[in-house]
Protein backbone atom coordinates (compact mmCIF):
# COMPACT_ATOMS: atom_id res chain seq x y z
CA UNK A 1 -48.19 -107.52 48.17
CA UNK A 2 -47.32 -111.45 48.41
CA UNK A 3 -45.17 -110.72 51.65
CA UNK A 4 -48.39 -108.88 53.05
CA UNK A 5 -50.70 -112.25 54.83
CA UNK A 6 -53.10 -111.64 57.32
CA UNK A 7 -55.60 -114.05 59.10
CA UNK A 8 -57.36 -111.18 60.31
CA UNK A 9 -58.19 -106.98 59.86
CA UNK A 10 -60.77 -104.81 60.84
CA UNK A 11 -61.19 -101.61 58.40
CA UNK A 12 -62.80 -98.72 59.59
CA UNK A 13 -65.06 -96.38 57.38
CA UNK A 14 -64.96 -99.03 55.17
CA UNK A 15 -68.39 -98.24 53.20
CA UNK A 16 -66.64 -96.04 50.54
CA UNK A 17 -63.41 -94.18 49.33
CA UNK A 18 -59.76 -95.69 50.79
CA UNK A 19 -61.81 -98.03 53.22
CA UNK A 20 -63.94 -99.86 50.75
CA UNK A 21 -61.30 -100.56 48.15
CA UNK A 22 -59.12 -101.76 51.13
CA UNK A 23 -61.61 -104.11 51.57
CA UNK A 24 -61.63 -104.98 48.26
CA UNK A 25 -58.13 -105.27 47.95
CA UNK A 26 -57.79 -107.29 50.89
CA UNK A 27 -60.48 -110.08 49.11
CA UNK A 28 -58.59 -110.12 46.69
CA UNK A 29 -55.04 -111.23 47.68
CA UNK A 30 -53.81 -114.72 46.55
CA UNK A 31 -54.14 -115.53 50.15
CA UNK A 32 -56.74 -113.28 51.46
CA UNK A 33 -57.21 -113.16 55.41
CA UNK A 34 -59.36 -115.77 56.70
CA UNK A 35 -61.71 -112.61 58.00
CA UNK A 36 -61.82 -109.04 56.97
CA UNK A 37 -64.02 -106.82 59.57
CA UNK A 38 -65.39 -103.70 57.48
CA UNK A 39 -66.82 -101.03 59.99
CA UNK A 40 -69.21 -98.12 59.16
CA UNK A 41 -71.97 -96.64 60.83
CA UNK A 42 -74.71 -97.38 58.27
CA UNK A 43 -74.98 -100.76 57.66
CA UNK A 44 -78.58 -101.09 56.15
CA UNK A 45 -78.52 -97.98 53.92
CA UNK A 46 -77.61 -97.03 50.36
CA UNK A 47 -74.09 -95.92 51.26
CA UNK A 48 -73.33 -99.76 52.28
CA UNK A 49 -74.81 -101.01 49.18
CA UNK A 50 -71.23 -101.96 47.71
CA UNK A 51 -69.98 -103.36 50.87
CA UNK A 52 -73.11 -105.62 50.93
CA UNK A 53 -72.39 -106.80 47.66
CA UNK A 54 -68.92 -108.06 48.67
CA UNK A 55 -70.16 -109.46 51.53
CA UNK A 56 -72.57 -111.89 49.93
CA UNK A 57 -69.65 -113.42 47.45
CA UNK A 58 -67.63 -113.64 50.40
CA UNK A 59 -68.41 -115.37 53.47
CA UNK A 60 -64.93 -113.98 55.06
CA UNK A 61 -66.26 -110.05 55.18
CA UNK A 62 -67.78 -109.82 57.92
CA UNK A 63 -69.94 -105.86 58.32
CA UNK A 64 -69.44 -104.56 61.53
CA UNK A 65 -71.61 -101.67 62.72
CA UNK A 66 -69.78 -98.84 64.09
CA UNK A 67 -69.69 -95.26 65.69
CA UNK A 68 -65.98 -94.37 66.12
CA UNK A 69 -67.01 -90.82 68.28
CA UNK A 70 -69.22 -93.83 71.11
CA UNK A 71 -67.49 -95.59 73.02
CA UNK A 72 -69.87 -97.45 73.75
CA UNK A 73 -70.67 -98.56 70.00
CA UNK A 74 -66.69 -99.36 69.95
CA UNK A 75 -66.76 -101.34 72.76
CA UNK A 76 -69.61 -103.70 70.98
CA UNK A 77 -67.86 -103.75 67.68
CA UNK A 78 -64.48 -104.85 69.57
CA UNK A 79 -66.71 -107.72 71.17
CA UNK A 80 -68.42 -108.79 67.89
CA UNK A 81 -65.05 -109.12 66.30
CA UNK A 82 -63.81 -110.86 69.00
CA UNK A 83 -66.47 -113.60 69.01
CA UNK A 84 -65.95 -114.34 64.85
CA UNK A 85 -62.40 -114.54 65.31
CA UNK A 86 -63.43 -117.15 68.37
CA UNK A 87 -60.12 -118.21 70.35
CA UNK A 88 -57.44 -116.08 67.53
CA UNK A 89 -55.96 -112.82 67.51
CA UNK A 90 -56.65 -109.89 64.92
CA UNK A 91 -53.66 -109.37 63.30
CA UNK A 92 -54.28 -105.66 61.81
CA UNK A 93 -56.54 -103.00 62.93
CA UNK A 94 -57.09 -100.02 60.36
CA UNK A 95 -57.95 -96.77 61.92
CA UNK A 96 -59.30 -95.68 58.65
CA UNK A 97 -62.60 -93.65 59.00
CA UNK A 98 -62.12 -89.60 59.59
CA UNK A 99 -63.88 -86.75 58.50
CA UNK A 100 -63.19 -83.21 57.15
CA UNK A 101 -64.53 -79.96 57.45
CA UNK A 102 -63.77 -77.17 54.97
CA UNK A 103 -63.71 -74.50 57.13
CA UNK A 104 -61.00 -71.43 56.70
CA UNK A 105 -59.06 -70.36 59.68
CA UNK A 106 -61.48 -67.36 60.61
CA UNK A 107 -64.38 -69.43 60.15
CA UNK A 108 -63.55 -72.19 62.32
CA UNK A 109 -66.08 -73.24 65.60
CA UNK A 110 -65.37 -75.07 68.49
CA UNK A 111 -68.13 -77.57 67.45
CA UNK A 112 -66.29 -78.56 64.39
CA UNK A 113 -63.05 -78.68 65.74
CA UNK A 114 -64.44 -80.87 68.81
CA UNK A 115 -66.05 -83.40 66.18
CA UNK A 116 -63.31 -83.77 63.78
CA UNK A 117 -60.71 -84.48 66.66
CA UNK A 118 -63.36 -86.62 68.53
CA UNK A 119 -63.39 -88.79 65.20
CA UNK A 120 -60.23 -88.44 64.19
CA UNK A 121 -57.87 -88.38 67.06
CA UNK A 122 -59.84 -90.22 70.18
CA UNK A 123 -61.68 -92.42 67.84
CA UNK A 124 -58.45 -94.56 66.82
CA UNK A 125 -57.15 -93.96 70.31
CA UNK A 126 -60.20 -95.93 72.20
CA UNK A 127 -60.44 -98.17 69.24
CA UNK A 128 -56.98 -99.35 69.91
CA UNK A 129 -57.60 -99.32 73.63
CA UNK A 130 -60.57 -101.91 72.57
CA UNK A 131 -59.21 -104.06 70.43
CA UNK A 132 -55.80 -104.45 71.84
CA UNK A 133 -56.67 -107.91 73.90
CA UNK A 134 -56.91 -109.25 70.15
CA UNK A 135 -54.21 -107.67 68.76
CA UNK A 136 -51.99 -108.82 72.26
CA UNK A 137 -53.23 -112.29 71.05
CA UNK A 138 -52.25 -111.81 67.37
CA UNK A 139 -49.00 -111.02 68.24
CA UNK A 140 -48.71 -113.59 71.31
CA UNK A 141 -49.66 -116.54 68.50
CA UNK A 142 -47.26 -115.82 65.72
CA UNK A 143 -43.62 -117.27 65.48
CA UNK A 144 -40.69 -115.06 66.55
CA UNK A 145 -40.39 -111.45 68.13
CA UNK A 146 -40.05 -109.38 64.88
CA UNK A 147 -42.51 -106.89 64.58
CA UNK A 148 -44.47 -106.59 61.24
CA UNK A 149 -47.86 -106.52 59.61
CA UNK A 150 -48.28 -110.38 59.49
CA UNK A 151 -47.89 -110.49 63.00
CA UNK A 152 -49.48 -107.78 64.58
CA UNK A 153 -50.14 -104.09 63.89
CA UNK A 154 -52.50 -100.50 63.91
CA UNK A 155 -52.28 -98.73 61.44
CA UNK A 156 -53.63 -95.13 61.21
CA UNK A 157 -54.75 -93.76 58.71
CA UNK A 158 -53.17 -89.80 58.50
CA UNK A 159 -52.07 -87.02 55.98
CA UNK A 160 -49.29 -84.91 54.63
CA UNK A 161 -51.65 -82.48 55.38
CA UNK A 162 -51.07 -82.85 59.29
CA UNK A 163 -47.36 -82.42 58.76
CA UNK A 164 -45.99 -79.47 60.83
CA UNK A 165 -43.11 -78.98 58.89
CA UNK A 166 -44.45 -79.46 55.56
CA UNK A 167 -48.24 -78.98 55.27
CA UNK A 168 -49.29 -79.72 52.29
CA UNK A 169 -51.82 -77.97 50.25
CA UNK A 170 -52.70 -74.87 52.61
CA UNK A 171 -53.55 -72.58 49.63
CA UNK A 172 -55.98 -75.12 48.37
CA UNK A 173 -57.66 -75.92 51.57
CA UNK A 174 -57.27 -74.78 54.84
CA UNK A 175 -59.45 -77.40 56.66
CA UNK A 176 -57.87 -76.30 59.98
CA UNK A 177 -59.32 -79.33 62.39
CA UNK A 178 -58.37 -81.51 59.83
CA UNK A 179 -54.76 -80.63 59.70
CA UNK A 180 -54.75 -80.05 63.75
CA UNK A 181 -56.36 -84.10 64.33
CA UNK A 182 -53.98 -85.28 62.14
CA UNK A 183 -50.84 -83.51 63.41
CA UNK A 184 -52.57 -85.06 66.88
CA UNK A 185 -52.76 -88.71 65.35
CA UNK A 186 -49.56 -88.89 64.34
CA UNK A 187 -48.43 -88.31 67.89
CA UNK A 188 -50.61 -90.67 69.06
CA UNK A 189 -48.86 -93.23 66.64
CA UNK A 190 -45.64 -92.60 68.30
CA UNK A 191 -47.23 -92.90 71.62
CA UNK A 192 -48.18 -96.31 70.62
CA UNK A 193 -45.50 -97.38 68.88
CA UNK A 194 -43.72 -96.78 72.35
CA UNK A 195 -46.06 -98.10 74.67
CA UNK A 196 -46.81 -101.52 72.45
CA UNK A 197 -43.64 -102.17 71.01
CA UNK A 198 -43.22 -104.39 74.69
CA UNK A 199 -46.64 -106.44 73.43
CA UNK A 200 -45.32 -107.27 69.80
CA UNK A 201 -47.14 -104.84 68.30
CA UNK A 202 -46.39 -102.34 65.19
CA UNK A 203 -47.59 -98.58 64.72
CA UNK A 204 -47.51 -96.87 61.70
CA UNK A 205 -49.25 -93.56 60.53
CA UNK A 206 -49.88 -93.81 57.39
CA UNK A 207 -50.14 -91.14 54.27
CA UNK A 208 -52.47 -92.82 51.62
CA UNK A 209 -51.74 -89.70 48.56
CA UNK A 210 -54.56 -87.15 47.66
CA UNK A 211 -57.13 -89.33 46.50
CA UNK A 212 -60.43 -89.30 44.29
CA UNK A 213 -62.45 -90.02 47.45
CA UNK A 214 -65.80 -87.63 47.84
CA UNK A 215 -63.07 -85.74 51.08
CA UNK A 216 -59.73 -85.87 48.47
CA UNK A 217 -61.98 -84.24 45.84
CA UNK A 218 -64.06 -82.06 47.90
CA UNK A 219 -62.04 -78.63 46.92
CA UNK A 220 -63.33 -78.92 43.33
CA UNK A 221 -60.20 -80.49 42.02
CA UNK A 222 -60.17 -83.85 40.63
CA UNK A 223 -57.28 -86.07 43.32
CA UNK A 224 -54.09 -86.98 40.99
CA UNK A 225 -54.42 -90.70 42.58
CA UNK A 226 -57.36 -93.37 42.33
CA UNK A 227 -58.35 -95.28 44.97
CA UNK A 228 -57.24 -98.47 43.55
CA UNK A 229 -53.65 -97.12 43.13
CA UNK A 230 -53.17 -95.65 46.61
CA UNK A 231 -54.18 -98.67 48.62
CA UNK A 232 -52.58 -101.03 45.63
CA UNK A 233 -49.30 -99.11 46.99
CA UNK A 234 -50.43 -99.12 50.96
CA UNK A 235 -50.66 -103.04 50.98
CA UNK A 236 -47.33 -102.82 49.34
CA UNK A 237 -45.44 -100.56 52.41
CA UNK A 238 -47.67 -102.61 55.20
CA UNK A 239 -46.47 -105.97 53.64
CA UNK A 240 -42.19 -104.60 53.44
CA UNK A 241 -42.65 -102.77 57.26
CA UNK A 242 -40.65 -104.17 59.87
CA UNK A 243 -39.26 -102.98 63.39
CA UNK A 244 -37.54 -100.43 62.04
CA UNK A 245 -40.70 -99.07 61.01
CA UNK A 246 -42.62 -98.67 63.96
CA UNK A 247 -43.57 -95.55 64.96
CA UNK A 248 -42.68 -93.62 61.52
CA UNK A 249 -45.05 -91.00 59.24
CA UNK A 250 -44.98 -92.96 55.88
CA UNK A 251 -46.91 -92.31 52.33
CA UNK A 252 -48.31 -94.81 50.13
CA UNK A 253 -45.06 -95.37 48.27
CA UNK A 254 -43.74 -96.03 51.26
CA UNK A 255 -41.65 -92.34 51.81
CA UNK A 256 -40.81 -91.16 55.01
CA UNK A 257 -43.14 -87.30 55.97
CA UNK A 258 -41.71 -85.13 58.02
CA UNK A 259 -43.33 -84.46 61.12
């Protein structure tokens, strides 16, 4: 994680699971970014309590509210970030919130379906849209054209189980608009990846293992992975990525998925 330094990221769904100890992780580097932005939509109630806690030992975590389904509410965060950071960049933006519903194929409703792809899909799509100025910036400010992490970069959060020619787990869970959004944002990724590449940008969707999260253990199975091992091993694979990289479907050990 040494090669991994940042002035600046913004973590979505940051309150608990992959998101918080990404945070956490982040504050804790030998050289941790000058800010970290930590999203949710919350940020008075219990649910933030942890993030809080961080916040007041560390005056670089900044808690940004957030509504990834409004554009609106990520147009505001996008400015709020924008005036901390003052006249810099924001090196990394983390499309990490999503949701999940455990529906079986016969059971599933447009309303769910809408909603999970709203959040999951469009969310990181207008959130990149918003806070691409910065990340232009970022980019524009650091020495030489290589892309990487240090530089410039999105990277979205996704899952083996959107992979079309390998998806994972479909005996244990279904989750239908789960699997479809995240077959959807890794296309996006590769969208990106092509249309920002010119900007000095990298895009990367990103596979953080089944998880003991309250979504990775939501089947009634404990997750084989803790949190603090899968993003110990994400900071890892964003710190080594390089152009080569941009626009691939990688896990947290840093494996290439199949589409």
């Amino acid at each position: 994680m040494a090669g991994l330094r940042v002035s600046s990221v913004m973590v979505t769904g940051a309150n608990r699971g992959i998101g918080l100890g990404l945070v956490q992780q982040f504050l804790g580097l030998p050289n941790p970014p000058k800010w970290v932005f930590a999203s949710c939509r919350d940020t008075k109630g219990q649910q933030v309590q942890e993030l809080q806690n961080l916040a007041s030992k560390h005056p670089n975590l900044v808690i940004i509210p957030l509504e990834v389904t409004d554009p609106a509410s990520i147009k505001a965060a996008a400015t709020r970030v924008g005036e901390q950071l003052g006249g810099s960049g924001l090196n990394l933006l983390i499309n990490n919130a999503g949701i999940a519903k455990l529906n079986l194929l016969d059971k599933e409703t447009l309303e769910d379906m809408t909603l999970t792809y709203t959040t999951n899909t469009v969310g990181p799509l207008l959130l990149s849209q918003a806070f691409l100025p910065l990340l232009k910036k970022a980019a524009q400010g650091s020495p030489g054209s290589a892309l990487s992490c240090s530089k410039a970069a999105i990277v979205n959060m996704s899952s083996s189980g959107g992979s079309i020619s390998s998806p994972e787990g479909w005996d244990l869970m279904q989750v239908v608009s789960y699997r479809c959004s995240k077959a959807a944002l890794n296309m996006l990724t590769k969208c990106q990846s092509l249309g920002y590449r010119e900007h000095g940008i990298l895009c990367i969707a990103l596979h953080p293992g089944w998880v003991q999260t309250d979504m990775g253990n939501s089947v009634g199975v404990t997750a084989p992975l803790t949190v603090d091992e899968s993003v110990r091993g994400m900071l890892k694979v964003l710190s080594s990525l390089s152009e080569k990289d941009t626009g691939t479907f990688l896990n947290w050990e840093g494996k290439a998925i199949p589409w």
